[in-house]
N, C-alpha and C. Protein backbone atom coordinates (compact mmCIF):
# COMPACT_ATOMS: atom_id res chain seq x y z
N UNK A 1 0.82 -1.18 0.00
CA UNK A 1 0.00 0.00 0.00
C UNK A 1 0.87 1.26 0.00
N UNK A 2 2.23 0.99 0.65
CA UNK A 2 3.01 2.31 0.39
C UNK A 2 3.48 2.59 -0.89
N UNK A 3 3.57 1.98 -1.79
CA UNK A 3 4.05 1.98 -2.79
C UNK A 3 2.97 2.53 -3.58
N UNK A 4 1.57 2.18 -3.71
CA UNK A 4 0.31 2.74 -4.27
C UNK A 4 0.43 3.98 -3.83
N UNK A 5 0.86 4.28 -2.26
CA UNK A 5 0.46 5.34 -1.72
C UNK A 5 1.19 6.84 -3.29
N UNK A 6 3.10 6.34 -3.26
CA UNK A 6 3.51 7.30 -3.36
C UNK A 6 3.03 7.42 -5.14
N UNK A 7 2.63 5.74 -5.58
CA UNK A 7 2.44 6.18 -7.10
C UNK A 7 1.29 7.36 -7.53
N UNK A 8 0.15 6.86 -6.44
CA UNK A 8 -1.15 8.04 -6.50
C UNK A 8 -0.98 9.11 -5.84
N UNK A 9 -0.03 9.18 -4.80
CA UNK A 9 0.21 10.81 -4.25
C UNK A 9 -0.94 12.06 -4.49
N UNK A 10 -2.16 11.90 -4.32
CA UNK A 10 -2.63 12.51 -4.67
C UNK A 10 -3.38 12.66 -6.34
N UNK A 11 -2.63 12.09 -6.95
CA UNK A 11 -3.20 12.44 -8.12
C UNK A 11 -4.65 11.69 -8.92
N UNK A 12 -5.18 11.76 -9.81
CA UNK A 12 -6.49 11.68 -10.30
C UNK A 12 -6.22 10.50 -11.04
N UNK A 13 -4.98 10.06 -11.95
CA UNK A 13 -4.40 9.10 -12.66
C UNK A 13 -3.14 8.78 -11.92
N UNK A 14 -3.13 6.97 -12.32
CA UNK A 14 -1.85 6.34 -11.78
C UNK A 14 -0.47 7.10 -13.00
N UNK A 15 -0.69 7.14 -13.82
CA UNK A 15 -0.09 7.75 -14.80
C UNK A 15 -0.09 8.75 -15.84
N UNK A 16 0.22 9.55 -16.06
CA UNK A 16 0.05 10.67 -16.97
C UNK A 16 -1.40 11.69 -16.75
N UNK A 17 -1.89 12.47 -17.40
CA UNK A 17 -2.88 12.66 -16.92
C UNK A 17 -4.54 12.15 -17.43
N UNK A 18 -4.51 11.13 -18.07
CA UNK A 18 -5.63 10.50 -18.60
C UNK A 18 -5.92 9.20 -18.14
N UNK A 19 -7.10 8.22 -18.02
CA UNK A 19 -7.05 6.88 -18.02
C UNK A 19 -6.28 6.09 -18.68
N UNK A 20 -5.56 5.17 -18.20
CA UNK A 20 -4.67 4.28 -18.75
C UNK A 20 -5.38 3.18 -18.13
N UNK A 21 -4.61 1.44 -18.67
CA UNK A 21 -4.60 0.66 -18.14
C UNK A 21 -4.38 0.44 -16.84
N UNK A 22 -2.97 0.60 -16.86
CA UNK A 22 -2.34 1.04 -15.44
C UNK A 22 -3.28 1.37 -14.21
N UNK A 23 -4.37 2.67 -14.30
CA UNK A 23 -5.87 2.82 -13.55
C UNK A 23 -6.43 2.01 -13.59
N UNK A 24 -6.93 0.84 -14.66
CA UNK A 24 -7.87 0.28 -14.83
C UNK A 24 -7.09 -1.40 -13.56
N UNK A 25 -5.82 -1.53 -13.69
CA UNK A 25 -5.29 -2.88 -13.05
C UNK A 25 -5.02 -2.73 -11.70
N UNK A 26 -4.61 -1.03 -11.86
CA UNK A 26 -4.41 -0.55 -9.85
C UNK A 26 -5.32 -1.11 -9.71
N UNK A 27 -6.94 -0.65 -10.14
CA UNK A 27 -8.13 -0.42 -9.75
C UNK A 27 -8.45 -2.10 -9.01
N UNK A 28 -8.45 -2.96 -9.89
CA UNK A 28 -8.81 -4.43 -10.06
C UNK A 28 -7.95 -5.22 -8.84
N UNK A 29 -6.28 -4.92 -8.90
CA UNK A 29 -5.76 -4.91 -7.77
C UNK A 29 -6.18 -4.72 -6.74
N UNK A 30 -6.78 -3.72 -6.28
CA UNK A 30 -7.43 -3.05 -4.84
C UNK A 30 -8.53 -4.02 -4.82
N UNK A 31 -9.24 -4.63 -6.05
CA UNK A 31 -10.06 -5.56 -5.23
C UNK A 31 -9.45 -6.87 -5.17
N UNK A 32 -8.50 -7.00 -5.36
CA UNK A 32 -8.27 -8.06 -4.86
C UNK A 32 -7.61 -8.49 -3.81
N UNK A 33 -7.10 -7.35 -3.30
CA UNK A 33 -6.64 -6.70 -1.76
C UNK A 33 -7.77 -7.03 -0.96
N UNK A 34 -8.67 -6.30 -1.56
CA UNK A 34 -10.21 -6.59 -0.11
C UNK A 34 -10.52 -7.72 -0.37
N UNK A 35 -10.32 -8.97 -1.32
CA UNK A 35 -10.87 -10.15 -1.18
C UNK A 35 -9.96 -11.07 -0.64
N UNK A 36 -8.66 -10.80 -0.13
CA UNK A 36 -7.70 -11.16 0.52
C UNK A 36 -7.60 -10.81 2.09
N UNK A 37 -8.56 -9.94 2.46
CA UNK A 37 -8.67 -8.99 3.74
C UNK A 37 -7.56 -8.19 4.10
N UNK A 38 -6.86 -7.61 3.03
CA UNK A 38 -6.12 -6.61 3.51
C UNK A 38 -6.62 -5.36 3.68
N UNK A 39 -6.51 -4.49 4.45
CA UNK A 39 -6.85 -3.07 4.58
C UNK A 39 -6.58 -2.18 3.65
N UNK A 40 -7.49 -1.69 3.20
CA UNK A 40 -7.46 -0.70 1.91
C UNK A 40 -7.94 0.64 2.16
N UNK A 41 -6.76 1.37 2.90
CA UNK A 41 -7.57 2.97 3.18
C UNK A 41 -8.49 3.56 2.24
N UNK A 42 -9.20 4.41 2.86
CA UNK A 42 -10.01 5.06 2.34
C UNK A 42 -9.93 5.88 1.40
N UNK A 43 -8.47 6.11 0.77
CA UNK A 43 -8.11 7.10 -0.24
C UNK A 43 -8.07 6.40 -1.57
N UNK A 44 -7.68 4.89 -1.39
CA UNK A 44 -7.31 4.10 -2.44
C UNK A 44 -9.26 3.22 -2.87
N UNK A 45 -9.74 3.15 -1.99
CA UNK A 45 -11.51 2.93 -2.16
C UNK A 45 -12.01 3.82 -3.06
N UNK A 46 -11.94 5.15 -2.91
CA UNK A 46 -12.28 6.44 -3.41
C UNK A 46 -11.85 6.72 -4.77
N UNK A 47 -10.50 5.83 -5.13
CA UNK A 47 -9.46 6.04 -6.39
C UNK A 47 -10.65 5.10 -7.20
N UNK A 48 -10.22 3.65 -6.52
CA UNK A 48 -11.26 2.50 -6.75
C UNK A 48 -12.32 2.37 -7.90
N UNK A 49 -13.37 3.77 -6.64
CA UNK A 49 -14.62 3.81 -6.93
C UNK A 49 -14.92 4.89 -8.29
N UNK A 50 -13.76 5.20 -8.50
CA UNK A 50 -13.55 6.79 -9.65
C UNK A 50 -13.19 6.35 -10.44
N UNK A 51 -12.43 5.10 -10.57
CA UNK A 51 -12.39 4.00 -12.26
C UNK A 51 -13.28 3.34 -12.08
N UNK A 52 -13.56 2.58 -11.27
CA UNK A 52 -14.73 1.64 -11.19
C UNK A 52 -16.35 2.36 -12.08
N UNK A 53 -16.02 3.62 -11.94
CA UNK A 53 -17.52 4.29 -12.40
C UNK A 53 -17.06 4.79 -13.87
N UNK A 54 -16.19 4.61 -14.10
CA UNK A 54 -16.15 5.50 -15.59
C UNK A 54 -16.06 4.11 -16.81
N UNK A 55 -17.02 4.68 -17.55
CA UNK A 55 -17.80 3.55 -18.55
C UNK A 55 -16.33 3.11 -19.54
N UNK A 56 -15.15 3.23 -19.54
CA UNK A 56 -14.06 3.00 -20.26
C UNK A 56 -13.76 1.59 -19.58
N UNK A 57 -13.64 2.02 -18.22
CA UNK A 57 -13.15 0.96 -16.85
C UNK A 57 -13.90 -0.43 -16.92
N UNK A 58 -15.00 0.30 -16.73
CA UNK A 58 -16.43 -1.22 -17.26
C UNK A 58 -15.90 -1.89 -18.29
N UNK A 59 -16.08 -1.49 -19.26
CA UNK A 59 -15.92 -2.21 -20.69
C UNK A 59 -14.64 -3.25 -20.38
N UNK A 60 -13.60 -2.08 -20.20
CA UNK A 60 -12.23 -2.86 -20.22
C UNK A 60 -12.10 -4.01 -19.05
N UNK A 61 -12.93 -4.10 -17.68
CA UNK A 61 -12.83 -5.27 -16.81
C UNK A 61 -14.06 -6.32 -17.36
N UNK A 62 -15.04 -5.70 -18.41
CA UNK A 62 -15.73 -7.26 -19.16
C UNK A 62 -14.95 -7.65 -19.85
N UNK A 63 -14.20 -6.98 -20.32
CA UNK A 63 -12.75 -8.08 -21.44
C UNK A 63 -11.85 -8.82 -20.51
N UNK A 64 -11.68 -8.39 -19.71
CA UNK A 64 -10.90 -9.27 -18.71
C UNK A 64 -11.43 -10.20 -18.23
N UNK A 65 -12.60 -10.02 -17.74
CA UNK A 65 -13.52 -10.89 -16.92
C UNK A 65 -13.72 -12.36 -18.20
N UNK A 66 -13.78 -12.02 -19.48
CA UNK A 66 -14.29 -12.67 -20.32
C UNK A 66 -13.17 -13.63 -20.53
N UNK A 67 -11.74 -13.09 -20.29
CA UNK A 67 -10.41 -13.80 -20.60
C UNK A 67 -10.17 -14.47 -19.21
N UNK A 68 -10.44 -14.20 -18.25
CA UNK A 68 -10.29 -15.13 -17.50
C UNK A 68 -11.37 -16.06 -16.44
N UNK A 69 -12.22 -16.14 -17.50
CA UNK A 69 -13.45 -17.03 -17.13
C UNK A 69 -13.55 -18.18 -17.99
């Protein structure tokens, strides 16, 4: 989580200033943190929930979902 911490430092994107993959796998990562029961502050939930909602994010975790099902 420290390492997430300093990559998101604040910022809106894990990288550059647009959605990337990179957002879309942090994102997927973090859940798989909470399905592991690790603690996932409340800053990285919030990151989470801000790809999790943008209709790019969707699309791109049904292609995943589809490749590894």
């Amino acid at each position: 989580m420290n390492a997430l911490g300093h990559l998101l430092n604040g910022k809106e994107y894990a990288v550059g200033d647009r959605l990337t993959m990179a957002d879309i796998l942090v994102a997927h990562t973090l859940n798989w943190a909470e399905s592991f029961m690790f603690e996932v502050p409340a800053e990285f939930r919030n990151y989470q929930k801000s790809m999790y909602d943008r209709p790019a994010c969707k699309k791109a975790l049904s292609v995943l979902e589809s490749v590894y099902t």
